[in-house]
PDB file of N, CA and C in Angstrom:
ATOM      1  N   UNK A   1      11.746 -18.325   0.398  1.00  0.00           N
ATOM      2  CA  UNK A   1      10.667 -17.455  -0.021  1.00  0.00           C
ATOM      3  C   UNK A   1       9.728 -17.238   1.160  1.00  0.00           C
ATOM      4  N   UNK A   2       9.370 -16.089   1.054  1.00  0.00           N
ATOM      5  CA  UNK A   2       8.291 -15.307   2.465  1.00  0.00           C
ATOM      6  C   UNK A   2       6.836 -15.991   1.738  1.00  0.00           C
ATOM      7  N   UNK A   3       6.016 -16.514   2.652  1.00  0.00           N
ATOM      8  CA  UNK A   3       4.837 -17.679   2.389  1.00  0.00           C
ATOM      9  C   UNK A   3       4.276 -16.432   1.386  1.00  0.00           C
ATOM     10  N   UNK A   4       3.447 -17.345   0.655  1.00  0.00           N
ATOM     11  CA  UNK A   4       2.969 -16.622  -0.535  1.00  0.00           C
ATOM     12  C   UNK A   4       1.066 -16.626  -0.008  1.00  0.00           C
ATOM     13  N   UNK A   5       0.984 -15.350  -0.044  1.00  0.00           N
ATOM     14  CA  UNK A   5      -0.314 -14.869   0.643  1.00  0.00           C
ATOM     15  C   UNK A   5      -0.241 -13.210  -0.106  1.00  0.00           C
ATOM     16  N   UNK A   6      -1.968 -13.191   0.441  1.00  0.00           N
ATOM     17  CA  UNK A   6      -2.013 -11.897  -0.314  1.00  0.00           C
ATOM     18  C   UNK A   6      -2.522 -11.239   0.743  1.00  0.00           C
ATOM     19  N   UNK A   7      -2.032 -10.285   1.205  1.00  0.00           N
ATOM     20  CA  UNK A   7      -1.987  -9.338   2.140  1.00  0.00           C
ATOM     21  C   UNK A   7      -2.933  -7.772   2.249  1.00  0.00           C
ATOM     22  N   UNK A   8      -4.048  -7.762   2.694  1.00  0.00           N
ATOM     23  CA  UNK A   8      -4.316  -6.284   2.584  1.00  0.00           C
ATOM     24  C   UNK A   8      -4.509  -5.746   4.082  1.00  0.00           C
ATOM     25  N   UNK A   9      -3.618  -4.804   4.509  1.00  0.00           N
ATOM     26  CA  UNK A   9      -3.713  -4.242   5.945  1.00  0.00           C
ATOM     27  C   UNK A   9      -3.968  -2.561   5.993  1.00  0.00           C
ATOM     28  N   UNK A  10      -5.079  -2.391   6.619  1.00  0.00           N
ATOM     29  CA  UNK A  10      -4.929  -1.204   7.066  1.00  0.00           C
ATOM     30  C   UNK A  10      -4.980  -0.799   8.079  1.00  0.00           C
ATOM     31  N   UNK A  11      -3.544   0.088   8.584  1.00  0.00           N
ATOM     32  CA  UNK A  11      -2.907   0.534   9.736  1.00  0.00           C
ATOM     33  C   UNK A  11      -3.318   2.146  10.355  1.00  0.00           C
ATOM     34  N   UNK A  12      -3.835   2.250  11.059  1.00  0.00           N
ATOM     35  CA  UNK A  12      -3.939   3.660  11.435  1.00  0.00           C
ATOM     36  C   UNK A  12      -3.024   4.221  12.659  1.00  0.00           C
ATOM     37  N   UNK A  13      -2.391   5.041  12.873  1.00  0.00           N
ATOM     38  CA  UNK A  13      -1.872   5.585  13.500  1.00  0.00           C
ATOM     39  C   UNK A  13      -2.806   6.094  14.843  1.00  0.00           C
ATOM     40  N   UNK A  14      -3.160   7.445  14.877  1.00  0.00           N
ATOM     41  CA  UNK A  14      -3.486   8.386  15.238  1.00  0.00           C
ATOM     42  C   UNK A  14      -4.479   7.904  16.243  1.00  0.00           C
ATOM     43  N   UNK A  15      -6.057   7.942  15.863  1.00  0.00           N
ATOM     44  CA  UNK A  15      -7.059   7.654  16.468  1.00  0.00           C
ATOM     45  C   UNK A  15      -7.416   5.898  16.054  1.00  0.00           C
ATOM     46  N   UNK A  16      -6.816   5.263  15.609  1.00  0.00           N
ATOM     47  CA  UNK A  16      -7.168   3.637  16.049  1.00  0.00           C
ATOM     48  C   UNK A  16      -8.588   3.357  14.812  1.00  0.00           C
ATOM     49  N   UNK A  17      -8.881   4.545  14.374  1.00  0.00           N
ATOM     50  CA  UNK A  17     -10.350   3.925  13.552  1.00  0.00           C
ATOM     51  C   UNK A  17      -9.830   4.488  11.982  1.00  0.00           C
ATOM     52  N   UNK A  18     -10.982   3.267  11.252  1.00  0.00           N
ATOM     53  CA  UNK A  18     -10.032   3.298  10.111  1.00  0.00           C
ATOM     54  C   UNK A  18     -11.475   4.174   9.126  1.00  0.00           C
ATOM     55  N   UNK A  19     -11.861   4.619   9.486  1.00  0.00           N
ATOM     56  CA  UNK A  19     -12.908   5.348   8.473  1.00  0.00           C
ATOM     57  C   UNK A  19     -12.838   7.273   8.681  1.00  0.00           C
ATOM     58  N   UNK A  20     -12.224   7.728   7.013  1.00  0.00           N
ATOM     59  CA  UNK A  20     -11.474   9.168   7.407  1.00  0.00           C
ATOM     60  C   UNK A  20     -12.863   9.848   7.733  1.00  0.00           C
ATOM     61  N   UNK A  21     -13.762  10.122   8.142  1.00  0.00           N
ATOM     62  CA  UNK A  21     -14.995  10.746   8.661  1.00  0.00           C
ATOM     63  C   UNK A  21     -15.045  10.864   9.855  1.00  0.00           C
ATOM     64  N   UNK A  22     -13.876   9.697  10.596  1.00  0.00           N
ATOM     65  CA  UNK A  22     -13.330  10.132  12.335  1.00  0.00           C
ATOM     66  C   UNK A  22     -12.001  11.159  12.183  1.00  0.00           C
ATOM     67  N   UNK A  23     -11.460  11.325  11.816  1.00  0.00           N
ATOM     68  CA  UNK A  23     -10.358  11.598  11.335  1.00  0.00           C
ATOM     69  C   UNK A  23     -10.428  13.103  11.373  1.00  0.00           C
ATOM     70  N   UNK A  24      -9.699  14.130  12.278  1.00  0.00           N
ATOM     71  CA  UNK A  24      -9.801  15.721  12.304  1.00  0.00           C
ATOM     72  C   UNK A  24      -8.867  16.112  11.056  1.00  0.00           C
ATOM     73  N   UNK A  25      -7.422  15.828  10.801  1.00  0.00           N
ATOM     74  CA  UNK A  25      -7.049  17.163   9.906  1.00  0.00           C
ATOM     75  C   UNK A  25      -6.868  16.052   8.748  1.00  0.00           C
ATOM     76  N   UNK A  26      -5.530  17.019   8.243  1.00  0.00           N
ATOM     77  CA  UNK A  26      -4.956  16.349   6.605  1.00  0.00           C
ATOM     78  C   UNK A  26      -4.313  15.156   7.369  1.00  0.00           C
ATOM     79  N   UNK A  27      -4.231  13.885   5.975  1.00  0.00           N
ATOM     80  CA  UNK A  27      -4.305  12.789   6.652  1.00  0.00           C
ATOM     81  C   UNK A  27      -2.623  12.562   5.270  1.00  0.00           C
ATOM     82  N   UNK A  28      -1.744  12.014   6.291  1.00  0.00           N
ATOM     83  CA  UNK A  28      -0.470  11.203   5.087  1.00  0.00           C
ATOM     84  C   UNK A  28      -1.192   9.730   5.100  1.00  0.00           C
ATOM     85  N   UNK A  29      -0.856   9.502   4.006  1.00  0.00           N
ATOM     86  CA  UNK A  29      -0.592   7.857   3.823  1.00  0.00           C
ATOM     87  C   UNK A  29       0.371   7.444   3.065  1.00  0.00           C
ATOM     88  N   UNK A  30       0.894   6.160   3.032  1.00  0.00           N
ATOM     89  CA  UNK A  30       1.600   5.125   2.683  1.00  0.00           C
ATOM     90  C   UNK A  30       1.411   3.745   2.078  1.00  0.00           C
ATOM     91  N   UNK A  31       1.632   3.414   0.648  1.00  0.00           N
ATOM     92  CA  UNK A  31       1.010   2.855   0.163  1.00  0.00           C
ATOM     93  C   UNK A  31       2.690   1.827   0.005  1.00  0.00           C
ATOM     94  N   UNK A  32       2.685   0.473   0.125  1.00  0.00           N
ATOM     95  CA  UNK A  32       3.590  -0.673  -0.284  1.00  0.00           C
ATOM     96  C   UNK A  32       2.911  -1.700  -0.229  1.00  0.00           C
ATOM     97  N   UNK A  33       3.920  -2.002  -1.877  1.00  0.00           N
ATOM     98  CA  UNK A  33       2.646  -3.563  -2.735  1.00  0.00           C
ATOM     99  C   UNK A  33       3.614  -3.632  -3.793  1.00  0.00           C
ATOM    100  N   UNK A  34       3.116  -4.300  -4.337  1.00  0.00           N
ATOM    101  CA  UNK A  34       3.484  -4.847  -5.652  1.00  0.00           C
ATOM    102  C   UNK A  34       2.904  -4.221  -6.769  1.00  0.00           C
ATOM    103  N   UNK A  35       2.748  -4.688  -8.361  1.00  0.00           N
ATOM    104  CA  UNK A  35       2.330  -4.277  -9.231  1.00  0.00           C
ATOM    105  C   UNK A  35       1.028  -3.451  -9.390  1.00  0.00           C
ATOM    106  N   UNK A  36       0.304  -4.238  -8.695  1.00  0.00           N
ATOM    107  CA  UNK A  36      -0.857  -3.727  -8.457  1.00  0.00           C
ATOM    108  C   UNK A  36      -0.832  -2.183  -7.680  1.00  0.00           C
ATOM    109  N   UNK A  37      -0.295  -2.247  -6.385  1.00  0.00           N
ATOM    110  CA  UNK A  37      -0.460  -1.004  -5.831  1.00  0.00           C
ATOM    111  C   UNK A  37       0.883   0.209  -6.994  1.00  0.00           C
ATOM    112  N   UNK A  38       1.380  -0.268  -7.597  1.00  0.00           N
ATOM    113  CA  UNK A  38       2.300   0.605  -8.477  1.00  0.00           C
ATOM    114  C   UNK A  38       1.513   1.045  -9.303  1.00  0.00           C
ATOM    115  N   UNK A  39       0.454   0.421 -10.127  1.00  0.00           N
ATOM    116  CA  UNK A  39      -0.606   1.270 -11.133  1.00  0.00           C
ATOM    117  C   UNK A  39      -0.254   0.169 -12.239  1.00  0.00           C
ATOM    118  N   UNK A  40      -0.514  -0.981 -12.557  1.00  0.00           N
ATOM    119  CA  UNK A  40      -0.642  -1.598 -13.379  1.00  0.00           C
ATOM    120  C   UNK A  40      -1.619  -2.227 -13.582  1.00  0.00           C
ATOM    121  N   UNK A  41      -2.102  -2.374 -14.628  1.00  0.00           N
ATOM    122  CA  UNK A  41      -3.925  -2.973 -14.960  1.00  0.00           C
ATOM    123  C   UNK A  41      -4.722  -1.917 -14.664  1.00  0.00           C
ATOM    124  N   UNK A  42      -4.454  -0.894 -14.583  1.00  0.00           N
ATOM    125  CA  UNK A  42      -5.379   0.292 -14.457  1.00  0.00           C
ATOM    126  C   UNK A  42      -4.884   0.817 -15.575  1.00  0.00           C
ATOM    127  N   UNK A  43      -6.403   1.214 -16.765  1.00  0.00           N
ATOM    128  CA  UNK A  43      -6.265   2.128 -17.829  1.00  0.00           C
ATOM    129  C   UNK A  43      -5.124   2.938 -18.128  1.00  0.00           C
ATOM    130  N   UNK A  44      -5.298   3.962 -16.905  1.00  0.00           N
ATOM    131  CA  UNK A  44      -4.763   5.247 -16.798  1.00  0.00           C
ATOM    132  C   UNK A  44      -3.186   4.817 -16.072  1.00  0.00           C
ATOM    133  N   UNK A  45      -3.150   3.827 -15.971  1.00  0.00           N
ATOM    134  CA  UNK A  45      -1.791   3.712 -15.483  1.00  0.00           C
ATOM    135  C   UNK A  45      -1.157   4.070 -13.864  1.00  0.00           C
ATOM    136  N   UNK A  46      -2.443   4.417 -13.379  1.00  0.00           N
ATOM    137  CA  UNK A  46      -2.590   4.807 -12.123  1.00  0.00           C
ATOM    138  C   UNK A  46      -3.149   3.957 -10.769  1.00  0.00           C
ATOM    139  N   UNK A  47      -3.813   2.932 -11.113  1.00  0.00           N
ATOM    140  CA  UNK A  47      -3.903   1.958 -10.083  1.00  0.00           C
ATOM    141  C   UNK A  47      -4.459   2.648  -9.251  1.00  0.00           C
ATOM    142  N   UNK A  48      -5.314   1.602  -8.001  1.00  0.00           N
ATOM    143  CA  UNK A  48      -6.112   1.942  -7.277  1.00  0.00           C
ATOM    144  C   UNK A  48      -5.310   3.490  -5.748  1.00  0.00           C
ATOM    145  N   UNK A  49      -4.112   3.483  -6.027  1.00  0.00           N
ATOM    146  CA  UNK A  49      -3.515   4.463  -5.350  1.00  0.00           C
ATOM    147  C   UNK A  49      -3.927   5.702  -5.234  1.00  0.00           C
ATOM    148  N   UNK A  50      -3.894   6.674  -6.639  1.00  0.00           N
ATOM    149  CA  UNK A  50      -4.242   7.256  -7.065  1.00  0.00           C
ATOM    150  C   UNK A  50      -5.587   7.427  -6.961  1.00  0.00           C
ATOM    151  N   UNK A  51      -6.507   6.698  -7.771  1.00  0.00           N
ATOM    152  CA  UNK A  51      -8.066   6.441  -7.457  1.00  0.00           C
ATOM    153  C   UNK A  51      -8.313   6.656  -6.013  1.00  0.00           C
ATOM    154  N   UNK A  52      -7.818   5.772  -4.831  1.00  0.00           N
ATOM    155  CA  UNK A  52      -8.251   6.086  -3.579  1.00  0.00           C
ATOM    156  C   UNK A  52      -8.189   7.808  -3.072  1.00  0.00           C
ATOM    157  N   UNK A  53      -6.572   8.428  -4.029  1.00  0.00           N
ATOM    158  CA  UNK A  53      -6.527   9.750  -3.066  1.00  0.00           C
ATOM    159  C   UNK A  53      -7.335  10.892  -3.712  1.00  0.00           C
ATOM    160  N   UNK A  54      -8.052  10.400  -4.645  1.00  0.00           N
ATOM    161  CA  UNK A  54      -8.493  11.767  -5.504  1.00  0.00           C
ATOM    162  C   UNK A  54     -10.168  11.327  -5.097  1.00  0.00           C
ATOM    163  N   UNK A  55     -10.549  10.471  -4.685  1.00  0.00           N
ATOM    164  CA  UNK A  55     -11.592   9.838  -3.816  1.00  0.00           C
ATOM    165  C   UNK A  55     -11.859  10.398  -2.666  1.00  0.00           C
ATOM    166  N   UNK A  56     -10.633  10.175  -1.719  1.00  0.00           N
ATOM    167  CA  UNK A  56     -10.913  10.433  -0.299  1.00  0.00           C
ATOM    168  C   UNK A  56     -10.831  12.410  -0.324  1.00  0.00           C
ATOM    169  N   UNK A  57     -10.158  12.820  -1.501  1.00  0.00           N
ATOM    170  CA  UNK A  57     -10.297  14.078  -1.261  1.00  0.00           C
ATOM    171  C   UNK A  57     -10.784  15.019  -2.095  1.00  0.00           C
ATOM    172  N   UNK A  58     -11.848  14.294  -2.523  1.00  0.00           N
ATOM    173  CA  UNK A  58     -13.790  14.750  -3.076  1.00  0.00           C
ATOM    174  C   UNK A  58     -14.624  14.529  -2.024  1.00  0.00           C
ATOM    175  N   UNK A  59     -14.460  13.524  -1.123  1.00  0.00           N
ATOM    176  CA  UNK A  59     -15.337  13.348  -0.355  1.00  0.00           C
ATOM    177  C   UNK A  59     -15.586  13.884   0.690  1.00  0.00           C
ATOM    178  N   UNK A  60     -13.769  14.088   1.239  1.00  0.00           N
ATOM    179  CA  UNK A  60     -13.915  14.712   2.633  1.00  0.00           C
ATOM    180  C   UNK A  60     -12.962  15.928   2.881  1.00  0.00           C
ATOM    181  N   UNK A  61     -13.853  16.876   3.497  1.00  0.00           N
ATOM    182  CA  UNK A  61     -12.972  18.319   3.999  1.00  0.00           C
ATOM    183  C   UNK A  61     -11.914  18.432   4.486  1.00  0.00           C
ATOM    184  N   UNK A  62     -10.772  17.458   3.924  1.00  0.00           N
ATOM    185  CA  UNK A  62      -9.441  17.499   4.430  1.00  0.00           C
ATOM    186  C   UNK A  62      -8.609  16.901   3.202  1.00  0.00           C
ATOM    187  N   UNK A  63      -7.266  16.835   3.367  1.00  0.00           N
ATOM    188  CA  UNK A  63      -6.237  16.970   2.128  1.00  0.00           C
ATOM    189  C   UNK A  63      -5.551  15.497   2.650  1.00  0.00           C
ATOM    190  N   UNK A  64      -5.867  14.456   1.823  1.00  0.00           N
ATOM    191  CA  UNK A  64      -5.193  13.093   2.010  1.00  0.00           C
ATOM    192  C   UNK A  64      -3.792  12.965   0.816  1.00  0.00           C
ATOM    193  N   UNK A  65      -2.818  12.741   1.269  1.00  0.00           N
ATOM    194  CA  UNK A  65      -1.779  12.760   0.627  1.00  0.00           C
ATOM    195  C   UNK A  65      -1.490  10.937   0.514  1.00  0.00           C
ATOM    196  N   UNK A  66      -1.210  10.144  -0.183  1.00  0.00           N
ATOM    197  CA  UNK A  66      -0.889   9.272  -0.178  1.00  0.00           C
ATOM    198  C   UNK A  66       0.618   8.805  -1.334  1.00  0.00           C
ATOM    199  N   UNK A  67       1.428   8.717  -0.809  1.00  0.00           N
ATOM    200  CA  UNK A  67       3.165   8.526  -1.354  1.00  0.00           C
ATOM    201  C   UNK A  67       2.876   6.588  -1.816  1.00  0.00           C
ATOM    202  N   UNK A  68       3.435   6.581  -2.525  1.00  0.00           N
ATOM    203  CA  UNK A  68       3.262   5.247  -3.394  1.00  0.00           C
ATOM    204  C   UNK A  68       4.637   4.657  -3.429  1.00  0.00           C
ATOM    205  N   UNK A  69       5.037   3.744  -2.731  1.00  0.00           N
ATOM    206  CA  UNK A  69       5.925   2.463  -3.132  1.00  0.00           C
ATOM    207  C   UNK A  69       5.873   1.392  -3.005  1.00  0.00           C
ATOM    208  N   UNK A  70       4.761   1.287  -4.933  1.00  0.00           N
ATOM    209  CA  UNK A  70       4.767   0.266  -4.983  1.00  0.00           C
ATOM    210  C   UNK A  70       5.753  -0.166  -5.854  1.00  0.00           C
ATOM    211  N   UNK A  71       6.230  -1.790  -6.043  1.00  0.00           N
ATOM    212  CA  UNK A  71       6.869  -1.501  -7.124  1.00  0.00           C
ATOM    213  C   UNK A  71       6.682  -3.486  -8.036  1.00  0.00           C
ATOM    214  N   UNK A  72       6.695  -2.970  -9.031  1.00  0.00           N
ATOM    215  CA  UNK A  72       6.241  -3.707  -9.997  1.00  0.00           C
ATOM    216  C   UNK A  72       7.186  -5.351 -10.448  1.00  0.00           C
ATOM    217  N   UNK A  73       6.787  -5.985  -9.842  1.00  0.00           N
ATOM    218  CA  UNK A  73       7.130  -7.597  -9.379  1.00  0.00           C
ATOM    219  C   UNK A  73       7.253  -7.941  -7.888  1.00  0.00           C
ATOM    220  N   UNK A  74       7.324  -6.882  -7.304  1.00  0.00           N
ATOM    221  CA  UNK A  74       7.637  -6.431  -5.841  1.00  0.00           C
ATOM    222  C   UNK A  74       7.018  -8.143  -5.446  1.00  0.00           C
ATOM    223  N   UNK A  75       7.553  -8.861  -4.404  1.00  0.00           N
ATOM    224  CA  UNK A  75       7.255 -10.065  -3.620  1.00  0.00           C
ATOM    225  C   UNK A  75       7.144  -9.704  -2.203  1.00  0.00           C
ATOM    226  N   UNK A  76       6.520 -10.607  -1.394  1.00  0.00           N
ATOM    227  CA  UNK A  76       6.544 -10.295  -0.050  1.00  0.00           C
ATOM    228  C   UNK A  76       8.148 -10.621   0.442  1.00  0.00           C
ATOM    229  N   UNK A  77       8.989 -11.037   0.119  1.00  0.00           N
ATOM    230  CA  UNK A  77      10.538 -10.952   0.796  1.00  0.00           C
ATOM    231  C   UNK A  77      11.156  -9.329   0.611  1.00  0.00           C
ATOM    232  N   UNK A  78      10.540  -8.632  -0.734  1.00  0.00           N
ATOM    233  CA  UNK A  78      10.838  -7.386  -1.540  1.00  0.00           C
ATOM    234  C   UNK A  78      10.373  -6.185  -0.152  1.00  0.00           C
ATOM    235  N   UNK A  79       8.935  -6.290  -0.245  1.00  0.00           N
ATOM    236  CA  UNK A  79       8.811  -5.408   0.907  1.00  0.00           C
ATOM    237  C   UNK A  79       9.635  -5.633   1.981  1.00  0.00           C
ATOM    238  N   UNK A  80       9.966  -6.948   3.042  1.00  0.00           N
ATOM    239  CA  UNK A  80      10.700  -6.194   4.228  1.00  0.00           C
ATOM    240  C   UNK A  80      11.954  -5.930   3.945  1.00  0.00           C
ATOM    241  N   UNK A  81      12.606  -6.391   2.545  1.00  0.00           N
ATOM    242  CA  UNK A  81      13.530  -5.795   2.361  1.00  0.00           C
ATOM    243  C   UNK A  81      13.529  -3.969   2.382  1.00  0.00           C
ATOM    244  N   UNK A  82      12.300  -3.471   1.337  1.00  0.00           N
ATOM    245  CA  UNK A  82      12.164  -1.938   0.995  1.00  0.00           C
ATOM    246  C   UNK A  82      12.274  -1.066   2.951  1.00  0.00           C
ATOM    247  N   UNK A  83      11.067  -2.165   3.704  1.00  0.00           N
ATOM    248  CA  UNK A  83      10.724  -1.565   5.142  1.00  0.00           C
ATOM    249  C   UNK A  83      12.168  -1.472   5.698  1.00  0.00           C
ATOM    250  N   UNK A  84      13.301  -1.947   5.083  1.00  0.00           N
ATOM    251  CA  UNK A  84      14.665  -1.781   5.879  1.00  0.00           C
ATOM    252  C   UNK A  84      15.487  -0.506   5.683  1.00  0.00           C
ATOM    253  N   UNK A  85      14.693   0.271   4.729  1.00  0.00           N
ATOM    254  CA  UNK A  85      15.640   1.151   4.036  1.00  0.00           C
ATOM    255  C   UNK A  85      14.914   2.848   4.890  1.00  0.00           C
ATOM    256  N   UNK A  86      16.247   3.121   5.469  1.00  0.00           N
ATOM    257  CA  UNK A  86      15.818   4.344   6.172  1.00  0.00           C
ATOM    258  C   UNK A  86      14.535   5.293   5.827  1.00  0.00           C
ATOM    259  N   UNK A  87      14.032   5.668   4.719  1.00  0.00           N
ATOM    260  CA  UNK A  87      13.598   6.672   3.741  1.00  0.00           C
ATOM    261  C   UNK A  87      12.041   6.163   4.287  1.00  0.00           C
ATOM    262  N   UNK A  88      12.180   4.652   4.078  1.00  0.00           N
ATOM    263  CA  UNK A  88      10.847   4.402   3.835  1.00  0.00           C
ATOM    264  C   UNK A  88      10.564   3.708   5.167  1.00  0.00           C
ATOM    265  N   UNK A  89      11.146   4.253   6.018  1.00  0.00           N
ATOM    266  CA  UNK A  89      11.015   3.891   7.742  1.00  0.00           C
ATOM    267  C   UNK A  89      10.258   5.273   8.101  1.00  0.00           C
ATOM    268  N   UNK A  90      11.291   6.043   7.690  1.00  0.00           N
ATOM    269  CA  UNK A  90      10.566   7.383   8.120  1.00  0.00           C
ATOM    270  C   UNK A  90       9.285   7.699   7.608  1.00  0.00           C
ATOM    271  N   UNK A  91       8.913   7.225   6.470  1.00  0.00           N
ATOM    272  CA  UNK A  91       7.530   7.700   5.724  1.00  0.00           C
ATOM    273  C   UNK A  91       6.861   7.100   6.449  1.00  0.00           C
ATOM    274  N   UNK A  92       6.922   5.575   6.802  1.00  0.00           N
ATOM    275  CA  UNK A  92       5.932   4.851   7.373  1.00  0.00           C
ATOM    276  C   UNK A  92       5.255   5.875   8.979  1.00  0.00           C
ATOM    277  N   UNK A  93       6.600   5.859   9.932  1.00  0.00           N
ATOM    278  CA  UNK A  93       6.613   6.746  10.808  1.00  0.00           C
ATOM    279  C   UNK A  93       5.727   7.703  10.634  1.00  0.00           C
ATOM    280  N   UNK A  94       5.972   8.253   9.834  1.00  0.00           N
ATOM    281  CA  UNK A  94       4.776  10.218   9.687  1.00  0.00           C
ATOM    282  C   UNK A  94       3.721   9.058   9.336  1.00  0.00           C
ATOM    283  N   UNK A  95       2.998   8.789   8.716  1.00  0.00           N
ATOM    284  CA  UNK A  95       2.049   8.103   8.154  1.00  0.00           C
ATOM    285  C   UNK A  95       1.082   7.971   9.312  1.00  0.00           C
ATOM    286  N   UNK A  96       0.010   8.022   8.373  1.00  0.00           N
ATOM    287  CA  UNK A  96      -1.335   8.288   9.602  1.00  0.00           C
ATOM    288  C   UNK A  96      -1.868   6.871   9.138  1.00  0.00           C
ATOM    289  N   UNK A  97      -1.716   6.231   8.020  1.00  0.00           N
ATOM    290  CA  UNK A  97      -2.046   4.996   7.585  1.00  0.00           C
ATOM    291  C   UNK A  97      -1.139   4.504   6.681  1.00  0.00           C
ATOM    292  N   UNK A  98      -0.963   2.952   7.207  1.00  0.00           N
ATOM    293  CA  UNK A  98      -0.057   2.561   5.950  1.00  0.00           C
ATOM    294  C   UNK A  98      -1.008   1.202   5.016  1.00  0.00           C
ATOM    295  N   UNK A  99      -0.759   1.484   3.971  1.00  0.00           N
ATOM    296  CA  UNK A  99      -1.799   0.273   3.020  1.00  0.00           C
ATOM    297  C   UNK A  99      -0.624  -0.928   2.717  1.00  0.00           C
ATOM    298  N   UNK A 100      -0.813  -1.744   2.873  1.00  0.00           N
ATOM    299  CA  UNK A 100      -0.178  -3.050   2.302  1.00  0.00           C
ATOM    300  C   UNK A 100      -0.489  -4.068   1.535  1.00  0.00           C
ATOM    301  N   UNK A 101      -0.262  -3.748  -0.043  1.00  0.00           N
ATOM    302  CA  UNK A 101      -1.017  -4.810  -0.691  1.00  0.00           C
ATOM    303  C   UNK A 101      -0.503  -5.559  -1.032  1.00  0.00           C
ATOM    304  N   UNK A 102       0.232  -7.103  -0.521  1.00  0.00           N
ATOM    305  CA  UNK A 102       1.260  -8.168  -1.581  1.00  0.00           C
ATOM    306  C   UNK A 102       1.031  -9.278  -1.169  1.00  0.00           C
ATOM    307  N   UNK A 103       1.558 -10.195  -2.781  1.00  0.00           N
ATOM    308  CA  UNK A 103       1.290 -11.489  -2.363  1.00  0.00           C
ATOM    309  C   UNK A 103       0.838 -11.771  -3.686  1.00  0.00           C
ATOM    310  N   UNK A 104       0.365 -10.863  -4.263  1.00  0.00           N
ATOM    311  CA  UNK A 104       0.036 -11.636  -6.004  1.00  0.00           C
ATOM    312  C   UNK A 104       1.004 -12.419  -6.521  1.00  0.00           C
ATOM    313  N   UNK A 105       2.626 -11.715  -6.957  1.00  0.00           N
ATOM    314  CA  UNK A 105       3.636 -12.067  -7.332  1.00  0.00           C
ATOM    315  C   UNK A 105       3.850 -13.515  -6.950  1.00  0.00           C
ATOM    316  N   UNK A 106       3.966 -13.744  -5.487  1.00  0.00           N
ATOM    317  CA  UNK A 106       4.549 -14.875  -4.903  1.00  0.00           C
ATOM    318  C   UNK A 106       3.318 -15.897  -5.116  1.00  0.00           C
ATOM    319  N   UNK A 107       2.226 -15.688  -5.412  1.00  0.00           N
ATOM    320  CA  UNK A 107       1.407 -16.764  -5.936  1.00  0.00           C
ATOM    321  C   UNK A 107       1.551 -16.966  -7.096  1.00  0.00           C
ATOM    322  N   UNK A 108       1.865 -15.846  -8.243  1.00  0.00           N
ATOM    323  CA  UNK A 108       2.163 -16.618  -9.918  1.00  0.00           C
ATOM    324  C   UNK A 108       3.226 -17.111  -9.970  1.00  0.00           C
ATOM    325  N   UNK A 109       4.223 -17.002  -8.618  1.00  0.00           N
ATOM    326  CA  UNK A 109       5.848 -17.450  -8.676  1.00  0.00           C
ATOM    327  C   UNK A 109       5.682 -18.784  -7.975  1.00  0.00           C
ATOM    328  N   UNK A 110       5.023 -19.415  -7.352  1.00  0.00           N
ATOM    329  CA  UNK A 110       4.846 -20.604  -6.629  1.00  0.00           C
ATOM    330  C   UNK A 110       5.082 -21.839  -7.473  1.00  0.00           C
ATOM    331  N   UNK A 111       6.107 -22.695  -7.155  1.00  0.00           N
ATOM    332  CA  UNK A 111       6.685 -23.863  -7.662  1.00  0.00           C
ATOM    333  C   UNK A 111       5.878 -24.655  -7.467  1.00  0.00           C
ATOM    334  N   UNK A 112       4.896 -25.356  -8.485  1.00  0.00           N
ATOM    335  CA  UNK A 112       4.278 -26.486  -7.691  1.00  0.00           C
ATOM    336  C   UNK A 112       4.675 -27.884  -8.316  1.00  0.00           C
ATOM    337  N   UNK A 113       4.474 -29.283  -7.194  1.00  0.00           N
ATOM    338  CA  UNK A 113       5.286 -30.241  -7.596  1.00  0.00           C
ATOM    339  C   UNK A 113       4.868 -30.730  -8.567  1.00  0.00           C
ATOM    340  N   UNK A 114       5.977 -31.690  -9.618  1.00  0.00           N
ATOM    341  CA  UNK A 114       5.070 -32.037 -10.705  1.00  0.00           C
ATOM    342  C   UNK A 114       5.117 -33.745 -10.227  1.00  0.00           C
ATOM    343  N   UNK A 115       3.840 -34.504 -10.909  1.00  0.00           N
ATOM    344  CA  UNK A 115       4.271 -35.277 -10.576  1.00  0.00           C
ATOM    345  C   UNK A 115       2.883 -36.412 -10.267  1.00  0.00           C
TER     346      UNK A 115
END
């Protein structure tokens, strides 16, 4: 098992700064996680993914696209498995940011000794 930690990274491509108010045009992003970044525990079924892109594009004069794979039990061994798969090499690639949220899973999955 890949150490069980909870992971949040944000990666920028382009200009190195992570606040879209530096940021000139339409912005891709890339979202991989687990349940959470898939839209679970959110009302609407939409999770903070969603919420972030309809956010960033009320706020600011440009068109943020953000593609979602998250997927629901997803573990940190799950992602570098997904990062192996051509499709989602290339997305990362175009991606002006990639979000990484995991590590919940592998903490409710953690064996602990009994004893």
């Amino acid at each position: 098992m890949a150490g069980a930690f909870l992971i949040v990274i944000l990666l920028t491509g382009i200009t190195g700064q992570l606040w879209p108010a530096a940021w000139g045009s339409d912005k891709r992003m890339v979202a991989l996680g687990d349940s959470l970044t898939y839209g679970y525990g959110d009302r609407l079924g939409n999770g903070y993914v969603d919420s972030l892109e309809e956010r960033l594009n009320e706020k600011y004069e440009k068109t943020f696209t953000i593609k979602n794979y998250g997927i629901r039990g997803q573990e940190t061994d799950g992602v570098l498995k997904q990062l192996a798969h051509w499709n989602i090499q290339q997305e990362v690639k175009k991606a002006d940011t990639v979000i990484l949220f995991i590590g919940t899973n592998d903490l409710i999955n953690i064996e602990t000794p009994h004893g």
